[in-house]
Protein backbone atom coordinates (compact mmCIF):
# COMPACT_ATOMS: atom_id res chain seq x y z
CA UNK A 1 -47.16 56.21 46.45
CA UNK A 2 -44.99 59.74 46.47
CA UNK A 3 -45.70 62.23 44.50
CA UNK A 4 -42.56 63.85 43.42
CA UNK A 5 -43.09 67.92 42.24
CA UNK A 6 -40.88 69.91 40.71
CA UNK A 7 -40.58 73.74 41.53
CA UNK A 8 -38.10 77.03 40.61
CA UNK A 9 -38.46 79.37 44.03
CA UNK A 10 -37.35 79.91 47.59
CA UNK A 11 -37.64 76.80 49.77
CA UNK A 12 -38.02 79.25 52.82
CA UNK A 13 -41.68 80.23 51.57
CA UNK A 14 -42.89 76.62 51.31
CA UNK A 15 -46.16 75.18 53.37
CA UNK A 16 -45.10 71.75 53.76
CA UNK A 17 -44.41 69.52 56.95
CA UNK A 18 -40.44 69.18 56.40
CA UNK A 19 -38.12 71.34 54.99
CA UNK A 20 -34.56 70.49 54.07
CA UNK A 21 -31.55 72.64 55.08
CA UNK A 22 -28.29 72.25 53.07
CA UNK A 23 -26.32 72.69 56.12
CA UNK A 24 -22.53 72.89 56.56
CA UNK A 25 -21.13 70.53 59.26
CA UNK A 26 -20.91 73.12 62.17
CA UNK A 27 -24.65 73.48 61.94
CA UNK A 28 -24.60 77.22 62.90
CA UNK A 29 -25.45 78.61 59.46
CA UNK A 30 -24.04 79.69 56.55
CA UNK A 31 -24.48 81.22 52.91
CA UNK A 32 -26.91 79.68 50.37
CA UNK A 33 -29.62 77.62 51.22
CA UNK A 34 -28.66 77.55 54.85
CA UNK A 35 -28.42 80.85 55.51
CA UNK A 36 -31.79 81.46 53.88
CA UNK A 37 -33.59 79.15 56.10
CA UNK A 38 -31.42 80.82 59.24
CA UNK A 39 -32.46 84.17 58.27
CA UNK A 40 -36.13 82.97 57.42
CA UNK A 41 -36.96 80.37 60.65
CA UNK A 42 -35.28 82.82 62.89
CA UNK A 43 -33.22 82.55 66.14
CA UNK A 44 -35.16 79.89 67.35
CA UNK A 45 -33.38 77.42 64.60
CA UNK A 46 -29.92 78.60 65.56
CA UNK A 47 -30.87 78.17 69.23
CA UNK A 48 -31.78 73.79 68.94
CA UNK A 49 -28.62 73.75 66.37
CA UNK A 50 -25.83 74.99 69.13
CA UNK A 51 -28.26 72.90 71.74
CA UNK A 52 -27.04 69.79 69.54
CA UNK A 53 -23.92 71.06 69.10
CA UNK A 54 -23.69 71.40 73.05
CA UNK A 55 -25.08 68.21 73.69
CA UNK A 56 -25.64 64.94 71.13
CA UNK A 57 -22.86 66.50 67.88
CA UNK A 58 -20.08 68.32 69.71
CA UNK A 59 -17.98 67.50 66.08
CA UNK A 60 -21.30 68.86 63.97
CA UNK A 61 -23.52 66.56 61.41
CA UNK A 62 -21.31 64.14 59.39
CA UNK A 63 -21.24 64.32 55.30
CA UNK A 64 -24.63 62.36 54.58
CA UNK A 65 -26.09 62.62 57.75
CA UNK A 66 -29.34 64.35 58.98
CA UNK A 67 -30.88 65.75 61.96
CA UNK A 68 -34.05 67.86 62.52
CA UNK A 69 -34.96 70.90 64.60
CA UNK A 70 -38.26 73.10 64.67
CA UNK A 71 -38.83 75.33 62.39
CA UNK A 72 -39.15 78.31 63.57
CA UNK A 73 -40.84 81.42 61.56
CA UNK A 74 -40.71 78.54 58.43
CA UNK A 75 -44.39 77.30 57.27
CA UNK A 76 -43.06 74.04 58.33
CA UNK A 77 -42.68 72.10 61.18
CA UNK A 78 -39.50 71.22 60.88
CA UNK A 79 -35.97 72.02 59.51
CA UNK A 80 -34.15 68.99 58.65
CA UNK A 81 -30.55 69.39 58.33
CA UNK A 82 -28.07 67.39 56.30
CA UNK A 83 -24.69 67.98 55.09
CA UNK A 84 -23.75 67.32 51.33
CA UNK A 85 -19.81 66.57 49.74
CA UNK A 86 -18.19 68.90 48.10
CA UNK A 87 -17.84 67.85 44.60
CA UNK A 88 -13.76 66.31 44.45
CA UNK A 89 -13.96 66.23 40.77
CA UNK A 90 -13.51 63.50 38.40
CA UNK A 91 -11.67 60.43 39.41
CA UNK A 92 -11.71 57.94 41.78
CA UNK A 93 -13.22 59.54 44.97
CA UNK A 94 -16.39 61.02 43.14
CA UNK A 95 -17.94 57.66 43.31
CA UNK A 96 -17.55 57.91 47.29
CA UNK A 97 -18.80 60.98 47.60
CA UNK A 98 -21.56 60.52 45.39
CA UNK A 99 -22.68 57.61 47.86
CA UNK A 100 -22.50 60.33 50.42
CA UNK A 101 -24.78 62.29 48.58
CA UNK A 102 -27.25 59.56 47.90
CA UNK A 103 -27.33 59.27 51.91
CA UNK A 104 -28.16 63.13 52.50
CA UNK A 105 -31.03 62.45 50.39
CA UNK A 106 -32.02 59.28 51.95
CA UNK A 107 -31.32 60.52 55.57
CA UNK A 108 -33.23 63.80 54.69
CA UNK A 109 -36.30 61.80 53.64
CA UNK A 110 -36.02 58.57 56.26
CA UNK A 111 -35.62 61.24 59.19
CA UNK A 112 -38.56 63.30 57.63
CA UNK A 113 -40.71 60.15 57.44
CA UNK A 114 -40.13 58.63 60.88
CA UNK A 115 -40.75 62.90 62.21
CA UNK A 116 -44.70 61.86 60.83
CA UNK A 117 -43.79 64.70 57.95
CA UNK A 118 -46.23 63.77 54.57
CA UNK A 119 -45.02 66.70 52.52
CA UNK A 120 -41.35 67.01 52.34
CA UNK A 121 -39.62 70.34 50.26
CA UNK A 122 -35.76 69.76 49.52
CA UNK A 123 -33.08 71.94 47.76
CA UNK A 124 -30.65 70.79 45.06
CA UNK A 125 -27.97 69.57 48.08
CA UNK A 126 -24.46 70.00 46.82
CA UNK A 127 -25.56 72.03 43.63
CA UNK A 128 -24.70 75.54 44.77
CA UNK A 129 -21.36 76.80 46.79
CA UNK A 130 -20.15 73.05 47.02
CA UNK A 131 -19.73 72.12 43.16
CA UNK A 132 -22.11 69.17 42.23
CA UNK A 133 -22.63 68.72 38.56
CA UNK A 134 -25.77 69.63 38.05
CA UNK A 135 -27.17 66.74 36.37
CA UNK A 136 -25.55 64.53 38.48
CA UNK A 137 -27.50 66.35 41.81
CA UNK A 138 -29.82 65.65 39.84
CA UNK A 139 -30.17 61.98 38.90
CA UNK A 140 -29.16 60.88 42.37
CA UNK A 141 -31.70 63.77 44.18
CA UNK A 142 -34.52 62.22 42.35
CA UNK A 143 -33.23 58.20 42.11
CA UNK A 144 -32.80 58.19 45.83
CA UNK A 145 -36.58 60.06 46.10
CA UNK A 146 -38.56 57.04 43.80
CA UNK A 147 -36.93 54.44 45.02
CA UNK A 148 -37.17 54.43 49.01
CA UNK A 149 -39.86 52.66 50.32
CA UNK A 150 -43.44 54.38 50.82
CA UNK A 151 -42.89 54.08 55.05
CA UNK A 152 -39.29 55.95 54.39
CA UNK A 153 -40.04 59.11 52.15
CA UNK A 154 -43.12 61.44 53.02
CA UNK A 155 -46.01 61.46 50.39
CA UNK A 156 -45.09 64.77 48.65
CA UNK A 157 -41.81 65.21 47.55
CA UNK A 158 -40.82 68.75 46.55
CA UNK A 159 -38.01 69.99 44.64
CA UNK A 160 -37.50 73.50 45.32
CA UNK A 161 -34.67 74.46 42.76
CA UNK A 162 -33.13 77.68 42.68
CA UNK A 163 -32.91 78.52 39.06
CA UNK A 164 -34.87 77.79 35.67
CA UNK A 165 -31.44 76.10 34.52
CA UNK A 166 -31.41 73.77 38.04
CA UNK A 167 -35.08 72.80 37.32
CA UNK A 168 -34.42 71.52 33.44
CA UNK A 169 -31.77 69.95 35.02
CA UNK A 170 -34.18 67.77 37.51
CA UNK A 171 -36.64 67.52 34.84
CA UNK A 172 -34.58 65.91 31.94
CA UNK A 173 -32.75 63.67 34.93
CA UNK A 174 -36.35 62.48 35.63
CA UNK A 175 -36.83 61.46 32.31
CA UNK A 176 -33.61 59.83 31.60
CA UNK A 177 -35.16 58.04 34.91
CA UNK A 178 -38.59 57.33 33.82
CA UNK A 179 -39.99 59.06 36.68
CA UNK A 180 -43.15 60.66 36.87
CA UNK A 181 -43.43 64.10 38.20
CA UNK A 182 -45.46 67.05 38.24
CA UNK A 183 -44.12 70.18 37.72
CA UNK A 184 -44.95 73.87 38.56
């Protein structure tokens, strides 16, 4: 069964197997979440990003795909990357690109699962810079979370949201859900 934990703080500071890196498609860093876990891991992240640049994703990581790397000076052991939509606004594409964002989340935790990771920590993907409705992040964060299978989502789940607003968010979501959680 996965736990799923809710937590306001800095992902880079977490002790967990996995960590989750809102990455931009050219997987060389960025602002937000990304550049936190750049500046936090180190070099050494930056280094295995232009090596799969180089080598297996000369055109970068897709919308809704994921890839992991070590994680350098992280207490992790390793930084999976995934690249969320920008939100298009209402209409008749959001429903694509919120499938898109389902499959971050599902990549992030499938990829994490078959690594051997049993504690996962993952940011509000599309939240920040990109423009996700916040509730929305949230319902499909969390839906795509409790309903993998237990072999395709590590044991722990963590939520590390980056403000008291983004965490009331996740927590009414899980109730509108009926999901169980446990929050800090």
């Amino acid at each position: 069964m996965t736990r799923i934990e809710l937590i306001t703080g800095d992902i880079t500071g977490e002790r967990v197997d996995a960590i989750v890196n809102a990455a931009n498609s050219s997987l060389l860093g960025g602002g937000g979440v990304d550049g936190a876990i750049h500046r936090a891991g180190g070099p050494s992240i930056l280094a295995e990003c232009r090596e799969l640049r180089a080598t297996t994703l000369p055109d970068g990581l897709s919308v809704g795909d994921a890839v992991a790397t070590g994680a350098g000076r992280l207490h992790a052991r390793w930084v999976v990357h995934t690249v969320g939509p920008v939100w298009p606004g209402p209409g008749a594409e959001a429903e694509a690109r919120r499938e898109l964002l389902r499959a971050a989340y599902r990549n992030s935790l499938g990829l994490a699962a078959r690594l051997g990771a049993t504690s996962i920590a993952l940011p509000a993907v599309s939240a920040g810079i990109y423009g996700w409705p916040a509730d929305d992040a949230a319902t499909l964060a969390l839906a795509a979370a409790s309903s993998a299978a237990a072999d395709t989502v590590p044991g722990r789940v963590r939520f590390v949201l980056f403000s008291a607003r983004m965490h009331d968010e996740f927590r009414a979501a899980a109730e509108r859900l009926g999901i169980t959680i446990e929050l800090d």
